[in-house]
N, C-alpha and C. Protein backbone atom coordinates (compact mmCIF):
# COMPACT_ATOMS: atom_id res chain seq x y z
N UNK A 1 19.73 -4.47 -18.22
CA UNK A 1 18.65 -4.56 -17.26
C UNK A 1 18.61 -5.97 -16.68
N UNK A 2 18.54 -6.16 -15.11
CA UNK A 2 18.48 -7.24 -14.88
C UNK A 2 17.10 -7.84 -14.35
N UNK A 3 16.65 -8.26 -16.03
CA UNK A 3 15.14 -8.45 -15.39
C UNK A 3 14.61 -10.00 -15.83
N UNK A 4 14.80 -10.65 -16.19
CA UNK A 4 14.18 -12.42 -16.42
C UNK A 4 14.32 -13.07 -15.26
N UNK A 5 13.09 -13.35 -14.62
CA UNK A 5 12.73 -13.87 -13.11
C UNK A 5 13.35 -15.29 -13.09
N UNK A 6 12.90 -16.13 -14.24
CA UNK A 6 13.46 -17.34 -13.99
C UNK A 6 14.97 -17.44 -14.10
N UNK A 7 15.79 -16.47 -14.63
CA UNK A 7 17.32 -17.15 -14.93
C UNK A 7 17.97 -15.93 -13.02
N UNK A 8 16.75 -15.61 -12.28
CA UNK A 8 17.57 -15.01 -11.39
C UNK A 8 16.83 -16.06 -9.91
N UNK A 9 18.25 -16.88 -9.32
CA UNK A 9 18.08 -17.91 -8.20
C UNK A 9 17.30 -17.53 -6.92
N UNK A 10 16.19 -17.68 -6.23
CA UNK A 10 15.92 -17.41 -5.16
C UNK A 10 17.25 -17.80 -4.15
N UNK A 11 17.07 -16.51 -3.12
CA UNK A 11 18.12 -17.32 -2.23
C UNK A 11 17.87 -18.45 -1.11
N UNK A 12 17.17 -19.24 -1.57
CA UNK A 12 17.34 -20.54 -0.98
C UNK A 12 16.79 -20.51 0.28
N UNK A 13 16.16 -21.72 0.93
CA UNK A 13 15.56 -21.87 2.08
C UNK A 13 15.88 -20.50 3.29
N UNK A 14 14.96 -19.73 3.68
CA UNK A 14 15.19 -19.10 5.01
C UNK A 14 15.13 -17.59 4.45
N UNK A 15 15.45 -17.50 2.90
CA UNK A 15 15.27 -16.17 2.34
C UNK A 15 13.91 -15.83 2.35
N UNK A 16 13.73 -14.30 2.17
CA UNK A 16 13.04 -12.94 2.18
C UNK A 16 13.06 -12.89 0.83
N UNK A 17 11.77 -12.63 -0.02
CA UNK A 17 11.78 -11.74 -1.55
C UNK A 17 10.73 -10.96 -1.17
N UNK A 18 11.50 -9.77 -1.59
CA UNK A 18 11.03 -7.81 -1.09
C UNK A 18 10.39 -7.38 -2.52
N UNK A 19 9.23 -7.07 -2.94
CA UNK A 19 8.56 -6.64 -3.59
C UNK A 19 8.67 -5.27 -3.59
N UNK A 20 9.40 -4.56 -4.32
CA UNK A 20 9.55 -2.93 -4.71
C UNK A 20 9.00 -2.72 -5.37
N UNK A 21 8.45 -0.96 -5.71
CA UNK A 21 8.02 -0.32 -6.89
C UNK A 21 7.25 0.76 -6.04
N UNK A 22 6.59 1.19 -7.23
CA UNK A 22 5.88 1.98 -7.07
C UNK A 22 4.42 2.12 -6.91
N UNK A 23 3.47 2.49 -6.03
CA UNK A 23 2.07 2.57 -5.79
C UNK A 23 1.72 2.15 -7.03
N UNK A 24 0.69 1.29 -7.50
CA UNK A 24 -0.06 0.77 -8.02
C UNK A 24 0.75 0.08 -8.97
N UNK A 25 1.98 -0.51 -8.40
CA UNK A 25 2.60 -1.32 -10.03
C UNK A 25 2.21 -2.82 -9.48
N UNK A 26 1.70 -3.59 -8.37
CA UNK A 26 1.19 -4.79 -8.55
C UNK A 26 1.97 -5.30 -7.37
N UNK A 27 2.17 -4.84 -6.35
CA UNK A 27 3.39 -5.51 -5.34
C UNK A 27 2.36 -6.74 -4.81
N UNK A 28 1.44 -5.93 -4.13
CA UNK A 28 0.23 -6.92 -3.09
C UNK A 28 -0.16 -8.29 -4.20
N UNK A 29 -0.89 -7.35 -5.56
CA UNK A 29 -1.48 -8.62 -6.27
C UNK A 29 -0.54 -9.34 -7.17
N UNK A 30 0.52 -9.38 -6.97
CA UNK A 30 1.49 -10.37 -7.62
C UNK A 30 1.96 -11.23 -6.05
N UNK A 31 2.29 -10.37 -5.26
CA UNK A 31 2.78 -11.35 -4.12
C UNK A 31 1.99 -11.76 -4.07
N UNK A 32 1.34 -11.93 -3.38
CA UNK A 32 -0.14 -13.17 -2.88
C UNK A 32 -0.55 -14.32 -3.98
N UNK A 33 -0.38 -13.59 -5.35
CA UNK A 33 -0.44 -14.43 -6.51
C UNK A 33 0.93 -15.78 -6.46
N UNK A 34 2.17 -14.89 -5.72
CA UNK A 34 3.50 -15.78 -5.97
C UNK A 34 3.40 -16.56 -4.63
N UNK A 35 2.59 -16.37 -3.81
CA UNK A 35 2.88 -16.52 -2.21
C UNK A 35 1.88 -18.31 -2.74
N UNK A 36 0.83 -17.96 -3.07
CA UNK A 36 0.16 -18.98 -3.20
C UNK A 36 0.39 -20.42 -3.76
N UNK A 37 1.26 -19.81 -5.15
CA UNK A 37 1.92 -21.13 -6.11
C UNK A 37 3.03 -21.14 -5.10
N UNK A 38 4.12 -21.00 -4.59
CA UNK A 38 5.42 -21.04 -3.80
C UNK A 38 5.04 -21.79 -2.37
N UNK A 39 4.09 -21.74 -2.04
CA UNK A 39 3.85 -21.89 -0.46
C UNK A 39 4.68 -21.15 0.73
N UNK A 40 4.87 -19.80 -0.02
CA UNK A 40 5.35 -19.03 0.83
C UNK A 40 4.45 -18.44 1.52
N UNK A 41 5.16 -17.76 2.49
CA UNK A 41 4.10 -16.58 3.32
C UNK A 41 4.12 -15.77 2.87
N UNK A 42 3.30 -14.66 2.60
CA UNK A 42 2.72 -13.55 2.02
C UNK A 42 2.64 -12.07 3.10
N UNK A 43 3.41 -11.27 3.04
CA UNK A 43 3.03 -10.14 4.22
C UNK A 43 3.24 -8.94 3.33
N UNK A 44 1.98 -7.84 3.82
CA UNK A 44 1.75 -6.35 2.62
C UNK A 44 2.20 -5.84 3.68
N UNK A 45 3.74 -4.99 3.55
CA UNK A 45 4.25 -4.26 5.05
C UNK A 45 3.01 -3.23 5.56
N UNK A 46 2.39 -2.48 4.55
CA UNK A 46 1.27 -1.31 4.89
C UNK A 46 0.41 -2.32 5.62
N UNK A 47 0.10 -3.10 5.46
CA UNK A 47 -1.61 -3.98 6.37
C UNK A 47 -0.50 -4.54 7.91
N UNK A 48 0.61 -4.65 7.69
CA UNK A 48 1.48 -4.76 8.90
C UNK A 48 1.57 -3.70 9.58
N UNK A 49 1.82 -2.44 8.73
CA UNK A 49 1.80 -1.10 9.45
C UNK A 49 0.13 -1.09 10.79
N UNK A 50 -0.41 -0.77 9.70
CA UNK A 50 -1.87 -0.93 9.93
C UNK A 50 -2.54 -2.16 11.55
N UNK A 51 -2.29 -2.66 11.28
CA UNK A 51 -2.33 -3.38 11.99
C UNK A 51 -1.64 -3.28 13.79
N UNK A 52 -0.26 -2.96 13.68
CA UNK A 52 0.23 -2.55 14.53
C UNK A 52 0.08 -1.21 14.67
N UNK A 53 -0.17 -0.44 14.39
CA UNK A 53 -0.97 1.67 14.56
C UNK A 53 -1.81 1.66 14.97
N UNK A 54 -2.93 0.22 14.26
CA UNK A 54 -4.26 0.18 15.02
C UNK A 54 -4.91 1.86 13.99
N UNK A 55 -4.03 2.30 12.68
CA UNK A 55 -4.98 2.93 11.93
C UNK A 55 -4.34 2.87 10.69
N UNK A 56 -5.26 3.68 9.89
CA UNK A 56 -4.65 3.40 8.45
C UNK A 56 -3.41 4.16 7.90
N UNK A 57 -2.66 4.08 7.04
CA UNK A 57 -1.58 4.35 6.59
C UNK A 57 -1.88 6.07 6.19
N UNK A 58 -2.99 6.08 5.56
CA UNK A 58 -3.34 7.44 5.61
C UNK A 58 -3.91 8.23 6.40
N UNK A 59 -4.16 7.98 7.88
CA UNK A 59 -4.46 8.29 9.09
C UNK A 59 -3.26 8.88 9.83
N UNK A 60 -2.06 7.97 9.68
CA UNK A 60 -0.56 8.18 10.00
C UNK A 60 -0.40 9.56 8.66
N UNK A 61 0.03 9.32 7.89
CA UNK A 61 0.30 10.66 7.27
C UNK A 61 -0.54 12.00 7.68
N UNK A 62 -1.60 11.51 7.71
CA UNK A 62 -2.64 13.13 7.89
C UNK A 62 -2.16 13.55 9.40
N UNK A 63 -2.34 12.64 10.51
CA UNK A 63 -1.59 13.08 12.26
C UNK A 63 -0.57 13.22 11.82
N UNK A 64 0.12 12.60 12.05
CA UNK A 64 1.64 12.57 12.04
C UNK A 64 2.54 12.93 11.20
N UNK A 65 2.18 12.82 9.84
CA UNK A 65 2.89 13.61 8.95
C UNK A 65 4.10 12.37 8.14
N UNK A 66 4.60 12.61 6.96
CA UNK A 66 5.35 11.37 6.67
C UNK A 66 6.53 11.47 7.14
N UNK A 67 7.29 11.96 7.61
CA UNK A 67 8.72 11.43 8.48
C UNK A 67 8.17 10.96 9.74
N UNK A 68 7.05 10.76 10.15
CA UNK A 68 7.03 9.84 11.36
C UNK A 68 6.86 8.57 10.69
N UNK A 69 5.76 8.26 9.55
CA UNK A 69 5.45 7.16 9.04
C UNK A 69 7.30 6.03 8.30
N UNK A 70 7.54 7.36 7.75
CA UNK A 70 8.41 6.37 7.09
C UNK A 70 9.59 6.08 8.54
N UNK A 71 9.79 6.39 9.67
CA UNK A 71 10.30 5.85 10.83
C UNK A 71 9.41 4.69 11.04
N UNK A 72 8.12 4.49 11.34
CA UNK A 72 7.10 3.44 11.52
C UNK A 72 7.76 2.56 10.63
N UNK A 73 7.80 2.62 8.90
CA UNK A 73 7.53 1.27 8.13
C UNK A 73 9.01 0.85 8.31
N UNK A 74 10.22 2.17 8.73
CA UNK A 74 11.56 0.96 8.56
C UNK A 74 11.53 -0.09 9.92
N UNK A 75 10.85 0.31 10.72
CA UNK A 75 10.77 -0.86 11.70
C UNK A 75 9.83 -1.70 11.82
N UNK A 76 8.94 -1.39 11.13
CA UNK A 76 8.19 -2.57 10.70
C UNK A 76 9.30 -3.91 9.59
N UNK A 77 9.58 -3.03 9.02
CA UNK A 77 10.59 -3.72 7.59
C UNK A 77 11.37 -4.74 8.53
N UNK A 78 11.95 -4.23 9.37
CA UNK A 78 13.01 -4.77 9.93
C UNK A 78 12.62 -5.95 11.20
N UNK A 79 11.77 -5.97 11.27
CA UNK A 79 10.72 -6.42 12.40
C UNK A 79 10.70 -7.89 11.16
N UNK A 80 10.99 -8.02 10.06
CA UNK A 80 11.08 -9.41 9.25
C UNK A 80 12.40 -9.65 9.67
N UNK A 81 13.55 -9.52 10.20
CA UNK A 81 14.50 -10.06 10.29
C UNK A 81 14.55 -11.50 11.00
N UNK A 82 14.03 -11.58 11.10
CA UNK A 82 13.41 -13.05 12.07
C UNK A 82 12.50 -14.11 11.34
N UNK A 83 12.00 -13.72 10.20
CA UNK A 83 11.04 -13.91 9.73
C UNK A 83 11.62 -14.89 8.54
N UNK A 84 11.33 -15.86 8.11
CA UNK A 84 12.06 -16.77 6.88
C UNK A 84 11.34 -16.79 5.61
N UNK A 85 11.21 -17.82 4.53
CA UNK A 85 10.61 -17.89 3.61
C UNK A 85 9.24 -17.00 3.57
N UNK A 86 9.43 -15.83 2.95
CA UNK A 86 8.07 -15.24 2.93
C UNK A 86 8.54 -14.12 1.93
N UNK A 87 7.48 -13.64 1.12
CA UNK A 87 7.16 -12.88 0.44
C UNK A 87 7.09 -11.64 1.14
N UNK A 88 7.26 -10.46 1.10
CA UNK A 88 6.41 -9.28 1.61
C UNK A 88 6.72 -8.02 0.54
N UNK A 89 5.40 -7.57 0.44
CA UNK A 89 5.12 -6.50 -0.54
C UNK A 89 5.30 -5.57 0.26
N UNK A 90 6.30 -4.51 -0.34
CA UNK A 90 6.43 -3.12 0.45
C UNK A 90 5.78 -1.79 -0.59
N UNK A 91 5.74 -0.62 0.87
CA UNK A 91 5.03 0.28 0.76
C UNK A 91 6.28 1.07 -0.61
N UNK A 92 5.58 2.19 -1.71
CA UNK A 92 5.91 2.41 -2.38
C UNK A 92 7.51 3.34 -2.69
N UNK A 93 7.32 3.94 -1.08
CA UNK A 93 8.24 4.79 -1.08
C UNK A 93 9.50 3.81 0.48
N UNK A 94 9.18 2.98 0.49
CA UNK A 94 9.66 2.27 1.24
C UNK A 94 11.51 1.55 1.27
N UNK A 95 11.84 1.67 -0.49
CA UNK A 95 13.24 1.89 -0.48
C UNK A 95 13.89 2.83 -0.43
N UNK A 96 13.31 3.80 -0.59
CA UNK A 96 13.77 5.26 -0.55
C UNK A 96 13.85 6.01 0.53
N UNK A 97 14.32 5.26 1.57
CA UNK A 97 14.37 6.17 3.33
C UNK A 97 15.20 5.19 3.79
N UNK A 98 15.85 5.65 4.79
CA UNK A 98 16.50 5.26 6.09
C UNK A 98 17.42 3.91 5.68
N UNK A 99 17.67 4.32 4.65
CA UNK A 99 18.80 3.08 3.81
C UNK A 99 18.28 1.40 4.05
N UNK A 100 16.64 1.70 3.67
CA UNK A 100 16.13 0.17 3.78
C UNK A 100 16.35 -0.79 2.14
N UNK A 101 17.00 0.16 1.76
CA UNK A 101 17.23 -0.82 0.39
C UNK A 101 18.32 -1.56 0.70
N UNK A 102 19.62 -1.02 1.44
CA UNK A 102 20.75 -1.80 1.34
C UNK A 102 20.05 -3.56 2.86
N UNK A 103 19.44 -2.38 3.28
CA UNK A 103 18.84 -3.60 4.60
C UNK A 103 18.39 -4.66 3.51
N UNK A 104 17.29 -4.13 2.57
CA UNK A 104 16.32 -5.39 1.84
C UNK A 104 17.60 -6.30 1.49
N UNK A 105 18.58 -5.55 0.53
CA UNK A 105 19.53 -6.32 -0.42
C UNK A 105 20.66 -6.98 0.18
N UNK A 106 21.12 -6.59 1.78
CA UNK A 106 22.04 -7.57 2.67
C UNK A 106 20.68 -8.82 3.40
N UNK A 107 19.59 -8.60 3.16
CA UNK A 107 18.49 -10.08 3.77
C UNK A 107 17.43 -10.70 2.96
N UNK A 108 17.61 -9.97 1.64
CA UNK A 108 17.01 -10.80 1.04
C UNK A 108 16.66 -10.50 -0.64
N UNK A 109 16.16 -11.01 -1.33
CA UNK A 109 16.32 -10.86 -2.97
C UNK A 109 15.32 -9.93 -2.79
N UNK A 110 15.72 -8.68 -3.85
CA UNK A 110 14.71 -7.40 -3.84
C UNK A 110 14.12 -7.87 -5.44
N UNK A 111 13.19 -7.44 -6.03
CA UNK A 111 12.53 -7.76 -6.98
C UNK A 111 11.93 -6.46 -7.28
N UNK A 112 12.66 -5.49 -8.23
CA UNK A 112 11.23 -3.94 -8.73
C UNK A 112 10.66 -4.55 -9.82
N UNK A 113 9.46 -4.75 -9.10
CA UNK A 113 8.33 -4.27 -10.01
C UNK A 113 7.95 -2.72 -11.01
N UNK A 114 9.02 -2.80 -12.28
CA UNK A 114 8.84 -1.57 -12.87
C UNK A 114 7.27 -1.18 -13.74
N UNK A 115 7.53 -0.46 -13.81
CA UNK A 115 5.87 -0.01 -14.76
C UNK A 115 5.80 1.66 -14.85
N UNK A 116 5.40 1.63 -16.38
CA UNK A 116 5.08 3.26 -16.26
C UNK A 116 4.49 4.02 -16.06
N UNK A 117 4.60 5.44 -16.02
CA UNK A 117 3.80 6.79 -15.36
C UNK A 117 2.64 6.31 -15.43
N UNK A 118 2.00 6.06 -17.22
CA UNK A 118 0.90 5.45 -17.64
C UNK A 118 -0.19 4.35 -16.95
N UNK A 119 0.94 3.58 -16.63
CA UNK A 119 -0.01 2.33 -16.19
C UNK A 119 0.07 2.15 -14.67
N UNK A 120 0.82 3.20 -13.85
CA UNK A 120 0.79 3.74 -12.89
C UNK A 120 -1.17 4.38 -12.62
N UNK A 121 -0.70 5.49 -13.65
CA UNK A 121 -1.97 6.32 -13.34
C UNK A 121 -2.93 5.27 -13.63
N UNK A 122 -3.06 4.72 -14.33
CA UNK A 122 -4.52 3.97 -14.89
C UNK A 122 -5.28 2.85 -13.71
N UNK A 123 -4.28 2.33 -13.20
CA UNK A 123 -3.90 1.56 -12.06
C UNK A 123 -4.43 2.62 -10.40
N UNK A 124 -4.02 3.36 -10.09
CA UNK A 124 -4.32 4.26 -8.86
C UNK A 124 -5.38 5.34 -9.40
N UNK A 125 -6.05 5.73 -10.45
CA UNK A 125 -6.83 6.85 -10.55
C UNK A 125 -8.42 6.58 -9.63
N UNK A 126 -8.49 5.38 -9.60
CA UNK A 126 -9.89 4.87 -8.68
C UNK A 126 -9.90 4.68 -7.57
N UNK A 127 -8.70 4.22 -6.63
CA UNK A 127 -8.54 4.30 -5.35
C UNK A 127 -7.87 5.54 -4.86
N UNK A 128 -7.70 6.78 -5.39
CA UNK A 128 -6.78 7.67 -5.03
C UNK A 128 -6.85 7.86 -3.63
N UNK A 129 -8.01 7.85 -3.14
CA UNK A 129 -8.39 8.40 -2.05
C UNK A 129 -7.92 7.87 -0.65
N UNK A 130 -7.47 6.83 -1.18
CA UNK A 130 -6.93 5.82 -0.19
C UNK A 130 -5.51 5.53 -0.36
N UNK A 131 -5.16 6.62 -0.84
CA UNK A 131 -3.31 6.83 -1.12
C UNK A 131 -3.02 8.39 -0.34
N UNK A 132 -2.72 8.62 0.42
CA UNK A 132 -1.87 9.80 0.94
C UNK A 132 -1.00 10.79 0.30
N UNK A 133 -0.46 10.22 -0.54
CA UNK A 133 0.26 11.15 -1.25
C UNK A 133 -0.01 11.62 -2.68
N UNK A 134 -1.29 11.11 -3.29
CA UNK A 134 -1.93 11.42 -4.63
C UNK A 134 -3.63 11.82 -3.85
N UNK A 135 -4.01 11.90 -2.66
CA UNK A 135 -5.63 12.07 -3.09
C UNK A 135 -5.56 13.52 -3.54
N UNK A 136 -4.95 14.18 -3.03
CA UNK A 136 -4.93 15.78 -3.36
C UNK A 136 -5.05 15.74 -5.29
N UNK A 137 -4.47 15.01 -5.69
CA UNK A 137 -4.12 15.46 -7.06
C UNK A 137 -5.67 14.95 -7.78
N UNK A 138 -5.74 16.61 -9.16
CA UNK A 138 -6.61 15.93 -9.96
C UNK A 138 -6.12 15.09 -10.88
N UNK A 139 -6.51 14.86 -12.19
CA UNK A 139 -5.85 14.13 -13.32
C UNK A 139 -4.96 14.59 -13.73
N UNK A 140 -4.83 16.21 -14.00
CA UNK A 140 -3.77 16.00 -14.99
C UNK A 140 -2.73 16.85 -13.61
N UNK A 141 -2.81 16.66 -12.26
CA UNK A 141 -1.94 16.56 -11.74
C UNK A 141 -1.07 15.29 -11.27
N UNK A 142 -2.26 14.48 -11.33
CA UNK A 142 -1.65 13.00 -10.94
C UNK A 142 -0.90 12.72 -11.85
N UNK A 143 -0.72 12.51 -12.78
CA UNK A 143 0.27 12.25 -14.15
C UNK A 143 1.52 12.66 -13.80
N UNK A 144 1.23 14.28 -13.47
CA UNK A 144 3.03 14.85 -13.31
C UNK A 144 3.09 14.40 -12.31
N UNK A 145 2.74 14.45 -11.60
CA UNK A 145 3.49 14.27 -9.92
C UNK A 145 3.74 12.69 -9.73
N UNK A 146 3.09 11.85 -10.78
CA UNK A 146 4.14 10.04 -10.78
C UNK A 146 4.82 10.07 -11.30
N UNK A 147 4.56 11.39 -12.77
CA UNK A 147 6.14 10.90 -13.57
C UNK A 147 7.33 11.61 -12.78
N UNK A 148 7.29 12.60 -11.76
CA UNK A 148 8.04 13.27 -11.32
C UNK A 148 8.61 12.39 -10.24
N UNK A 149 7.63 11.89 -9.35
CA UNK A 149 8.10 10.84 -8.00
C UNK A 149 8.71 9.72 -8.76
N UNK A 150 8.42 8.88 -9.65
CA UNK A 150 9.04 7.75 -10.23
C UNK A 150 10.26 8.19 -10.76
N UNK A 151 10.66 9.15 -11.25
CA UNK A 151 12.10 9.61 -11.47
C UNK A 151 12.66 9.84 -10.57
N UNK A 152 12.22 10.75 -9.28
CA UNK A 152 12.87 10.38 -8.25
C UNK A 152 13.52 9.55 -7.37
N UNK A 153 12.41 8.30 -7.26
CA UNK A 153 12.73 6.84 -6.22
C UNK A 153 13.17 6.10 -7.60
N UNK A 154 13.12 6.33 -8.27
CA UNK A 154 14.30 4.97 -9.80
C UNK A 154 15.49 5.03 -9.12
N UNK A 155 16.36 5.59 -8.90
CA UNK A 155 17.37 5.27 -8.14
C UNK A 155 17.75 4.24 -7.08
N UNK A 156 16.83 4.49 -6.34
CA UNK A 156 16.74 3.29 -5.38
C UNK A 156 15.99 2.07 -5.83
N UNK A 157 14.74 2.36 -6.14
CA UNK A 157 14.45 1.26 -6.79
C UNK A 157 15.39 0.30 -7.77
N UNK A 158 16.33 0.75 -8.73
CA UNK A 158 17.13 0.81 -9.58
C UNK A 158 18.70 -0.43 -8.74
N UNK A 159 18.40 -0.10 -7.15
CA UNK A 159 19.43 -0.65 -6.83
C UNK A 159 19.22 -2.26 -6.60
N UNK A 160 17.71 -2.98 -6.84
CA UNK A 160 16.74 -4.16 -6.78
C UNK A 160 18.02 -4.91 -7.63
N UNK A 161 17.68 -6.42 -6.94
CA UNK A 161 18.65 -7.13 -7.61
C UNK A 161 18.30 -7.74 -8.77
N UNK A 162 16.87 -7.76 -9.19
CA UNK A 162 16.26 -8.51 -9.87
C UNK A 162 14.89 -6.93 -10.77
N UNK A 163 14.98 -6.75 -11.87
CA UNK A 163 14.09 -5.67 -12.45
C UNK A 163 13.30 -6.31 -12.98
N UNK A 164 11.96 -6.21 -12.92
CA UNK A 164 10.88 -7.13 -13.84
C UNK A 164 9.51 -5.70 -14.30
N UNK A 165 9.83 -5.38 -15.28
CA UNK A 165 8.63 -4.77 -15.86
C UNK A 165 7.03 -5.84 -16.03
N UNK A 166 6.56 -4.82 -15.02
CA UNK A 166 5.03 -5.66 -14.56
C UNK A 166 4.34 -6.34 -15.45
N UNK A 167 4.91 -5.97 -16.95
CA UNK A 167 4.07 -5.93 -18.42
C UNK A 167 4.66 -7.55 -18.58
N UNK A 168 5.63 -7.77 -17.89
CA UNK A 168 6.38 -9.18 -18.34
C UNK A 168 5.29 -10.27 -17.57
N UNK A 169 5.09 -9.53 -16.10
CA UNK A 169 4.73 -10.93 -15.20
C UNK A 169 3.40 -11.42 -16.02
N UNK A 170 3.36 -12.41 -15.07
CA UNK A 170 1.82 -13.58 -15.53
C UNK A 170 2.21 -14.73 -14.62
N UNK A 171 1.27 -15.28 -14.84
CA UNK A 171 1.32 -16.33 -13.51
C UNK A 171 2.31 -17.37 -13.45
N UNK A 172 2.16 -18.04 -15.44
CA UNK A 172 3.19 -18.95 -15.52
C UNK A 172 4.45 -18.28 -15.39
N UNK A 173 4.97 -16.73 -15.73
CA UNK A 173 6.48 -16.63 -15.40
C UNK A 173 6.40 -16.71 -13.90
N UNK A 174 5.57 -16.37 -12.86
CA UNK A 174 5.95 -16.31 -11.88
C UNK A 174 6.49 -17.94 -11.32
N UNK A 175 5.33 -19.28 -11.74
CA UNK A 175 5.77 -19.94 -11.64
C UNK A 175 6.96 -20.81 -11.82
N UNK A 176 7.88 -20.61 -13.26
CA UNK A 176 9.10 -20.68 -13.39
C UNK A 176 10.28 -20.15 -12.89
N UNK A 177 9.59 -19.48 -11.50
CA UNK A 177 10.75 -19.11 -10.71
C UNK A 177 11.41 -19.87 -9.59
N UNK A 178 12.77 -20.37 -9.69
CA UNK A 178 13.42 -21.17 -8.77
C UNK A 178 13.17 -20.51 -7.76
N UNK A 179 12.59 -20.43 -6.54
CA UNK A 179 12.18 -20.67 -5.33
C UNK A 179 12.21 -22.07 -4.54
């Protein structure tokens, strides 16, 4: 597993680090946490989505349906190519379409944030409603249907250059990261 943050090199002035995982494993509140000590820039691709839709991420799924959305976020994604030292937390299912993983991993250090079914659910059971693809579920549907989706996108996720189980981070590892 390639997961100890500090023995893996940022790529150096002008690089991108892509925050992967899965809905509720900590992308937003670790970036902003790393954005702050680093003096990097900080961007949540969904509040980028958002922002440019002019509605919410779950507004886009309910109209439009998700193969329009996930067309939306790869060009949002890609819309950083221009963009230098900065952090950005991506949407959950966001390596898993339109071959934006190999994009993340030819521009910039990918980082999964792993975490399990468990601390998945425990993590999203209070905001469900404001997730698109879990408000439908009750409890003991939400359970299967992360452990089922997280087996699914591990693959891609899986292809991150850098694996960090969420249970590891804390502020000081984040800080011991060459950046």
């Amino acid at each position: 597993m390639k997961s100890a943050l500090h023995n893996s090199p940022f790529r150096g002035p002008g690089g991108k680090i892509f925050l992967i995982g899965f809905m509720g494993s900590g992308k937003t509140y670790w970036g902003n946490i790393w954005a702050k000590q680093s003096g990097l820039a900080f961007y949540d691709l969904d509040e980028v989505i958002e922002k440019e839709q002019h509605k919410t991420i779950a507004a886009i799924f309910e109209n439009d349906g998700e193969a329009h959305f996930r067309k939306i976020e790869t060009v949002a994604l890609k819309s950083f190519t221009e963009k230098n030292d900065c952090i950005i937390a991506c949407g959950g299912g966001t390596a898993c379409f339109h071959e934006n993983m190999l994009w993340m991993n030819a521009n910039g250090t990918t980082i999964y944030l792993s975490a399990t079914p468990q601390y998945i659910f425990d993590r999203v059971l209070d905001d469900k409603e404001k997730r698109p693809l879990i408000k439908k579920h009750n409890e003991a549907e939400l359970i299967f249907f992360i452990e089922q989706k997280l087996k699914e996108r591990e693959p891609f996720y899986n292809q991150a250059q850098i694996i960090l189980p969420v249970t590891e981070l804390n502020e000081e590892s984040l800080s011991t990261f060459n950046y």
